[in-house]
Protein backbone atom coordinates (compact mmCIF):
# COMPACT_ATOMS: atom_id res chain seq x y z
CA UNK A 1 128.31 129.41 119.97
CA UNK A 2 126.34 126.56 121.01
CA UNK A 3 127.61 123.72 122.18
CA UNK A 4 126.77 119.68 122.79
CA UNK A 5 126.94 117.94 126.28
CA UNK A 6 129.96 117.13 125.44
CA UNK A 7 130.94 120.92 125.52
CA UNK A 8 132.25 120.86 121.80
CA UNK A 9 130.76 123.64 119.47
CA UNK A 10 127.49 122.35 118.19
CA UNK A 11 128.25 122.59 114.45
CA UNK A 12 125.08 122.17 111.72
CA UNK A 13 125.64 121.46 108.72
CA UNK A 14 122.43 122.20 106.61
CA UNK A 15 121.56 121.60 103.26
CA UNK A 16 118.61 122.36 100.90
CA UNK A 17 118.12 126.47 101.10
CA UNK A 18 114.83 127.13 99.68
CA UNK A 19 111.68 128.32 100.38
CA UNK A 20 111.41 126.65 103.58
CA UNK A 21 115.34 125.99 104.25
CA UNK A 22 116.70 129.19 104.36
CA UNK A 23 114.34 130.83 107.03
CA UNK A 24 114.95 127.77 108.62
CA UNK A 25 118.95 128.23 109.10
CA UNK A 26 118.47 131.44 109.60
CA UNK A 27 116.66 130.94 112.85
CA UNK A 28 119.34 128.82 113.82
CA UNK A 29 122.14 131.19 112.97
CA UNK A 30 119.80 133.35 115.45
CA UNK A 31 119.63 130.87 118.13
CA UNK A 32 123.52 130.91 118.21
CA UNK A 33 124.20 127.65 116.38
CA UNK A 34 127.61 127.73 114.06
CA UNK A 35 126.22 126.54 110.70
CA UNK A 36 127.54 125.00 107.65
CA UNK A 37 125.63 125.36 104.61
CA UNK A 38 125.34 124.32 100.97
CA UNK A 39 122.86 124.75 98.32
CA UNK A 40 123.26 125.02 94.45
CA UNK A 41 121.49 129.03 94.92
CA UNK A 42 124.60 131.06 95.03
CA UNK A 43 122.11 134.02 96.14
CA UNK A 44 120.88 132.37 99.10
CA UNK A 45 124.14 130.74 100.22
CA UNK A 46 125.78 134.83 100.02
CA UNK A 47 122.92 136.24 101.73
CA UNK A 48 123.28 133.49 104.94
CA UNK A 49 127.25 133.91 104.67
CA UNK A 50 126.45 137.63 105.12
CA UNK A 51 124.42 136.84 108.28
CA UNK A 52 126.68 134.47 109.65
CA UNK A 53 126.59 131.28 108.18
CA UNK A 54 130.05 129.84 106.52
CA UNK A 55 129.57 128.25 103.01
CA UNK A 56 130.64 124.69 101.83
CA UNK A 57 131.94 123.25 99.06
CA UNK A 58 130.27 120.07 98.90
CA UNK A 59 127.96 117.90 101.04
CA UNK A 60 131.50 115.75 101.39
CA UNK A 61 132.75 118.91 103.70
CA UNK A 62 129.62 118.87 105.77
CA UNK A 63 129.48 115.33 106.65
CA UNK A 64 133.76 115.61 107.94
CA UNK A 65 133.08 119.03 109.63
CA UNK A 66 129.56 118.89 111.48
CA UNK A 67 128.05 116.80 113.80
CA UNK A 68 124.41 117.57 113.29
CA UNK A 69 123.60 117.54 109.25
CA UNK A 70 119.81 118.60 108.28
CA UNK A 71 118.21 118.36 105.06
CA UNK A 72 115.22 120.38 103.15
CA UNK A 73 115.29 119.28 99.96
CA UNK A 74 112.53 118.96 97.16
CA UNK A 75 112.20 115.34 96.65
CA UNK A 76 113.16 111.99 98.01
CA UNK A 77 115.47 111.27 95.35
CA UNK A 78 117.35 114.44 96.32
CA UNK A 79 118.11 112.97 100.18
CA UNK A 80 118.89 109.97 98.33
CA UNK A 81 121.69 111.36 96.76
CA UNK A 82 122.56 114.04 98.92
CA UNK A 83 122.68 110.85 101.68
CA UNK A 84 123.47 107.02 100.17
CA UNK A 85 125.02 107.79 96.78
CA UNK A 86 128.59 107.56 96.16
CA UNK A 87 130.66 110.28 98.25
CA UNK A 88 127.13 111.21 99.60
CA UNK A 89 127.24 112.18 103.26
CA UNK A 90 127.35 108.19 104.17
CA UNK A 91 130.55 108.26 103.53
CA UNK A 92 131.78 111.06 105.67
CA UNK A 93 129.11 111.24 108.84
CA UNK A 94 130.92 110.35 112.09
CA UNK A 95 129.77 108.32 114.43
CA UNK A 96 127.78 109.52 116.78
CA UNK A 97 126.16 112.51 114.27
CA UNK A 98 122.73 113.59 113.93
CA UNK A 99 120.83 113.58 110.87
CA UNK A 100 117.63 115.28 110.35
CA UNK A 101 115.95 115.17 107.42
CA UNK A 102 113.06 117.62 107.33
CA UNK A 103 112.02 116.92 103.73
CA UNK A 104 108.60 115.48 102.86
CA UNK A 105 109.49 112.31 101.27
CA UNK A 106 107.98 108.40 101.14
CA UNK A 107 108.17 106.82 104.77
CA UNK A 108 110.11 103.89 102.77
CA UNK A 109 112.72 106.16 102.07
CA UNK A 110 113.13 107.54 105.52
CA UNK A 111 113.38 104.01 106.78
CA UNK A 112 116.07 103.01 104.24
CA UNK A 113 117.95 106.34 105.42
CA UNK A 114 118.03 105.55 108.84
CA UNK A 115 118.88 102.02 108.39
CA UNK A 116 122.17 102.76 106.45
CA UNK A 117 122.99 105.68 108.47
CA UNK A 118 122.31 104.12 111.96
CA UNK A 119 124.41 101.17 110.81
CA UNK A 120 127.27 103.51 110.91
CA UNK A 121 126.64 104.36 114.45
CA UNK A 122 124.76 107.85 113.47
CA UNK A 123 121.18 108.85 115.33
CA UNK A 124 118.66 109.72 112.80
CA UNK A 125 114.93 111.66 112.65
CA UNK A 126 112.55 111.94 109.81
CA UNK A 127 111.23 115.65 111.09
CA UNK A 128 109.01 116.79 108.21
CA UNK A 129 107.07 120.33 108.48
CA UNK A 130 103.76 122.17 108.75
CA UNK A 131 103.17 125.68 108.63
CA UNK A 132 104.24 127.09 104.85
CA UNK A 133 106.99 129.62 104.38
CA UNK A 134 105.75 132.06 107.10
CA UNK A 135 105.70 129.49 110.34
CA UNK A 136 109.47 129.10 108.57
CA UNK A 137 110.24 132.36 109.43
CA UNK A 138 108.31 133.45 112.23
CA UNK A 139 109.73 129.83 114.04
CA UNK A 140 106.54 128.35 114.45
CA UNK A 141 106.12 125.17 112.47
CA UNK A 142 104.29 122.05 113.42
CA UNK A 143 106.94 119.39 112.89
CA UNK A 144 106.13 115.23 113.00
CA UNK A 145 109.29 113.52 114.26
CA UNK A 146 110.01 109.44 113.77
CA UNK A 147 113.01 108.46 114.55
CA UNK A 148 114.44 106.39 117.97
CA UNK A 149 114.54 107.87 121.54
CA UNK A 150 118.05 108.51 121.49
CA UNK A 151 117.70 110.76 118.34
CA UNK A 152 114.98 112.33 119.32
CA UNK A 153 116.18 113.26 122.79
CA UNK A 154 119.39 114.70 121.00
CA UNK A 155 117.70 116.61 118.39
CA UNK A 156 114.72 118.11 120.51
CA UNK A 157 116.65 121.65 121.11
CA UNK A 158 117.26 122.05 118.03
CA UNK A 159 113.67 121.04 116.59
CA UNK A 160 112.84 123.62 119.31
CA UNK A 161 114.09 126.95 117.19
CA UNK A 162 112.21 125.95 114.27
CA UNK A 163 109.20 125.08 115.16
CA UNK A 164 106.31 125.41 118.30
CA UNK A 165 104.35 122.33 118.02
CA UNK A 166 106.81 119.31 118.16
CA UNK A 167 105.49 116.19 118.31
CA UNK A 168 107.33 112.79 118.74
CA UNK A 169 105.43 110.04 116.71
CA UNK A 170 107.36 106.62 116.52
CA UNK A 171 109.76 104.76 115.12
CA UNK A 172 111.69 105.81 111.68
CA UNK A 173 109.33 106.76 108.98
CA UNK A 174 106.50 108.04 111.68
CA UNK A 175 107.32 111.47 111.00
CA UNK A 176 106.78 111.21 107.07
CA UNK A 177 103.84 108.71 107.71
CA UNK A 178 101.96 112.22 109.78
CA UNK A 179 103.28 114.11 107.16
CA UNK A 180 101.25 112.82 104.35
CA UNK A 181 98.26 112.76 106.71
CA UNK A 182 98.63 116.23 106.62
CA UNK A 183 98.88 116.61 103.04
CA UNK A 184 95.93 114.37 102.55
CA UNK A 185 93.94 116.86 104.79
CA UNK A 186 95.32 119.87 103.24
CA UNK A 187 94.77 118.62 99.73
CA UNK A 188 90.79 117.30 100.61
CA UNK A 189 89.76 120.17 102.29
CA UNK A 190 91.48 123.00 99.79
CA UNK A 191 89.33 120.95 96.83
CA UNK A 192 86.31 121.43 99.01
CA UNK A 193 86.61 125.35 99.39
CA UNK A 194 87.47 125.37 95.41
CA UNK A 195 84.07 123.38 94.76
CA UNK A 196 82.00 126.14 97.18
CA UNK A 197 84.10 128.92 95.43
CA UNK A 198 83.53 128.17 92.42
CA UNK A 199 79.32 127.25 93.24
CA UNK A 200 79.57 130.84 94.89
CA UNK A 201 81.36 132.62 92.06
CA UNK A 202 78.89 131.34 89.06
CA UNK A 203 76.16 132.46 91.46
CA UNK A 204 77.66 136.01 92.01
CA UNK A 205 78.39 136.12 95.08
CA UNK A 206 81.53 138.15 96.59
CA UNK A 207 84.17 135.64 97.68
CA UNK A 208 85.71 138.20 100.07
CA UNK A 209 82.48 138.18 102.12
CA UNK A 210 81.93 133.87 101.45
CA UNK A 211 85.70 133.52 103.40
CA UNK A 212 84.46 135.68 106.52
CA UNK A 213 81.34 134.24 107.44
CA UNK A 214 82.21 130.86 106.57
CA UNK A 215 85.73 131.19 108.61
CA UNK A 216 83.36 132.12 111.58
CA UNK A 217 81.31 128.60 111.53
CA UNK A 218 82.07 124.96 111.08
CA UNK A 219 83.20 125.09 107.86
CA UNK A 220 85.91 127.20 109.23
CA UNK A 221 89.75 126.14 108.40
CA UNK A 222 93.22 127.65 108.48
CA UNK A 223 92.67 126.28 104.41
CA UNK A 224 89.62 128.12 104.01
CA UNK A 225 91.09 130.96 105.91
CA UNK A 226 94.96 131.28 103.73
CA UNK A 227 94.28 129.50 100.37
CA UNK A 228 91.00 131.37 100.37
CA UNK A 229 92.56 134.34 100.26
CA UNK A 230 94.97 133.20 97.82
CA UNK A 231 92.73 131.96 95.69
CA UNK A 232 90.66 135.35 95.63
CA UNK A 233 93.88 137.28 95.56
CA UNK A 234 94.70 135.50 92.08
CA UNK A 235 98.22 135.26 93.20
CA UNK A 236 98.92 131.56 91.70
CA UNK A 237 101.85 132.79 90.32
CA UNK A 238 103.50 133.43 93.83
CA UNK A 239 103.69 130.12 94.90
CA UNK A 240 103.70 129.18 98.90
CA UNK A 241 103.35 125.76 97.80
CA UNK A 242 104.39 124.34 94.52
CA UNK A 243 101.23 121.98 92.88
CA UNK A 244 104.19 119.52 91.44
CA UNK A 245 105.28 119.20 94.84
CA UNK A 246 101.71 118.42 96.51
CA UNK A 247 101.12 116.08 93.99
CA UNK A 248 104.42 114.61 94.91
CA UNK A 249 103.27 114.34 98.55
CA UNK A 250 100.36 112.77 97.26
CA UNK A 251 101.19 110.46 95.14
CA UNK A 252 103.44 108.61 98.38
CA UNK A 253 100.42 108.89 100.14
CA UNK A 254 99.05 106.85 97.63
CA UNK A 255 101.21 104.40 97.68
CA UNK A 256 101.73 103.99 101.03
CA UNK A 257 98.05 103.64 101.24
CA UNK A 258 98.29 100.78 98.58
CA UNK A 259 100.55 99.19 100.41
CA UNK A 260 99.10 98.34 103.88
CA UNK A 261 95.60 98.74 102.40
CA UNK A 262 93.45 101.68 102.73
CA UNK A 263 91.97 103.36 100.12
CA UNK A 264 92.10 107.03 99.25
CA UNK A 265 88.90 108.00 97.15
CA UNK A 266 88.83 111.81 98.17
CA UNK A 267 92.48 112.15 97.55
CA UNK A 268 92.43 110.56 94.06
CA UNK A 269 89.83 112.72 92.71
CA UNK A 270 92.19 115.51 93.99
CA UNK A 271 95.03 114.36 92.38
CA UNK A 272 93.11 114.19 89.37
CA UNK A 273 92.25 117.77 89.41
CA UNK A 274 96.07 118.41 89.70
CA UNK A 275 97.33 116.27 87.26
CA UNK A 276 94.85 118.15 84.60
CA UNK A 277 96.19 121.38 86.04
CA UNK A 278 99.90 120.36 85.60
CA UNK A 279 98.74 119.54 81.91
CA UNK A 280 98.25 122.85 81.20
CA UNK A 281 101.61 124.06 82.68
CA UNK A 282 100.43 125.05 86.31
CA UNK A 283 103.08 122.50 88.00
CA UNK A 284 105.51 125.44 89.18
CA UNK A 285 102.54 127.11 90.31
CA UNK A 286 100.89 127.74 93.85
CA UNK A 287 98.79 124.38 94.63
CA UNK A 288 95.71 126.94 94.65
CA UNK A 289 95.85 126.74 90.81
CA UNK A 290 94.04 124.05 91.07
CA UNK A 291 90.91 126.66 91.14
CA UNK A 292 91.63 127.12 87.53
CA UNK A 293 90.50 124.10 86.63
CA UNK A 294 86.72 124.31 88.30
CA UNK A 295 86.81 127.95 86.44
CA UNK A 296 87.40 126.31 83.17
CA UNK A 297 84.79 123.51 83.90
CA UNK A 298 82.11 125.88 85.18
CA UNK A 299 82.72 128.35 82.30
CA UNK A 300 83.96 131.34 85.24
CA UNK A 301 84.65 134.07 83.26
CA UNK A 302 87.25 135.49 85.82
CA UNK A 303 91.01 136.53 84.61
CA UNK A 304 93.61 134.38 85.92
């Protein structure tokens, strides 16, 4: 069992068991670390219990028992509640507790979190994640950390199981402020290799053979490279990513952007594109579905 500098067990508390979550804890249960967890997935809460984790019965019990809490939840308005609503973990965390959440919400939202929570004498970090389901796993994400010194000197080791590429950025907020960088970039350049797909596809050419050489030059990308493949696998129905929750991401890029100024052309077009495909009932699908929509537009005769 791990334990703080204080030499007491190191006890984590982690909530939000999903795509990204549970790999997530499980690394941690891995790495040693005694962990608390709760989720409204029965399955995934039995199948960490059977690997080591202990299950709770409300986030009320894992703000008294732990003193490092992390979140992975959906949407802000989840760590909203989950944090700041009545009996929400606010009303439980010690002093002196970590909370990380590693959601992707608004920056606002971070900064409102750590506001009430360090007023309570608790060290906070906005650590959202790169890397998709598999850099879950394998314990390789890229993760963007805001947060004050303090909490990010205390939550480094831990940041250190779940990811390879950690990166301290700022002040509260800085983490989900490099987050929706990332989605921007992700979003722009996964439109772009839908538009050359699609040119490529109407022309008959084979998209297996478009993804290698084009990987191999400048047009290269990790994008080109995964959702290609995705794309040309037809596997929208598998999602890695969920559109709704891109266009979530996007959408507090947006206003963000608004909001100090900077516009976003490329990344409203895109958000276009998904709000036509979440018209037609793609919005639980991969983010890749978005190819469905240049197929329609183009008249691609391809099965979906």
């Amino acid at each position: 069992m791990k334990v703080n500098k204080n030499n007491e067990p190191e006890i984590i508390g982690f909530i939000g068991l999903g795509t990204m979550g549970k790999p997530m804890a499980l690394n941690l249960i891995k790495a040693g670390y005694s962990l608390l967890i709760y989720d409204i997935d029965v399955e995934s809460i039995n199948d960490l219990v059977s690997k080591g984790a202990r299950a709770s019965s409300s986030v009320a019990e894992i703000g008294r028992q732990c003193n490092v809490v992390i979140t992975m939840l959906p949407e802000a308005r989840h760590v909203q509640e989950v944090v700041l609503a009545k009996g929400g973990l606010i009303d439980h965390l010690s002093k002196g507790t970590l909370f990380i959440d590693m959601s992707s919400i608004a920056p606002q939202t971070s900064k409102l979190i750590a506001e009430k929570l360090s007023e309570k004498g608790c060290y906070v970090l906005d650590a959202p994640v790169s890397g998709g389901p598999a850099g879950a796993e394998s314990g390789t994400l890229s993760i963007m950390v805001g947060g004050n010194q303090q909490a990010w000197e205390k939550g480094l080791p831990i940041l250190e199981v779940l990811g390879k590429k950690i990166v301290y950025m700022g002040e509260a907020g800085s983490g989900q402020l490099t987050k929706l960088c990332n989605q921007i970039l992700i979003a722009v350049n996964l439109q772009a290799v839908i538009e050359a797909f699609a040119l490529a596809a109407k022309s008959g050419l084979n998209l297996l053979k478009v993804r290698e050489v084009l990987s191999g030059g400048a047009a290269g990308s990790k994008v080109l490279e995964m959702h290609g493949l995705k794309i040309i696998e037809r596997t929208f129905d598998q999602p890695a990513f969920k559109l709704k929750l891109h266009r979530k991401d996007l959408a507090a890029a947006i206003e963000t952007a608004n909001h100090i100024g900077v516009p976003l052309a490329a990344t409203e077009l895109v958000i276009s594109k998904m709000d036509e495909a979440i018209a037609l009932g793609y919005a639980e699908m991969d983010h890749t579905s978005t190819m469905l929509i240049e197929e329609l537009l183009a008249n691609i005769n391809t099965k979906k």
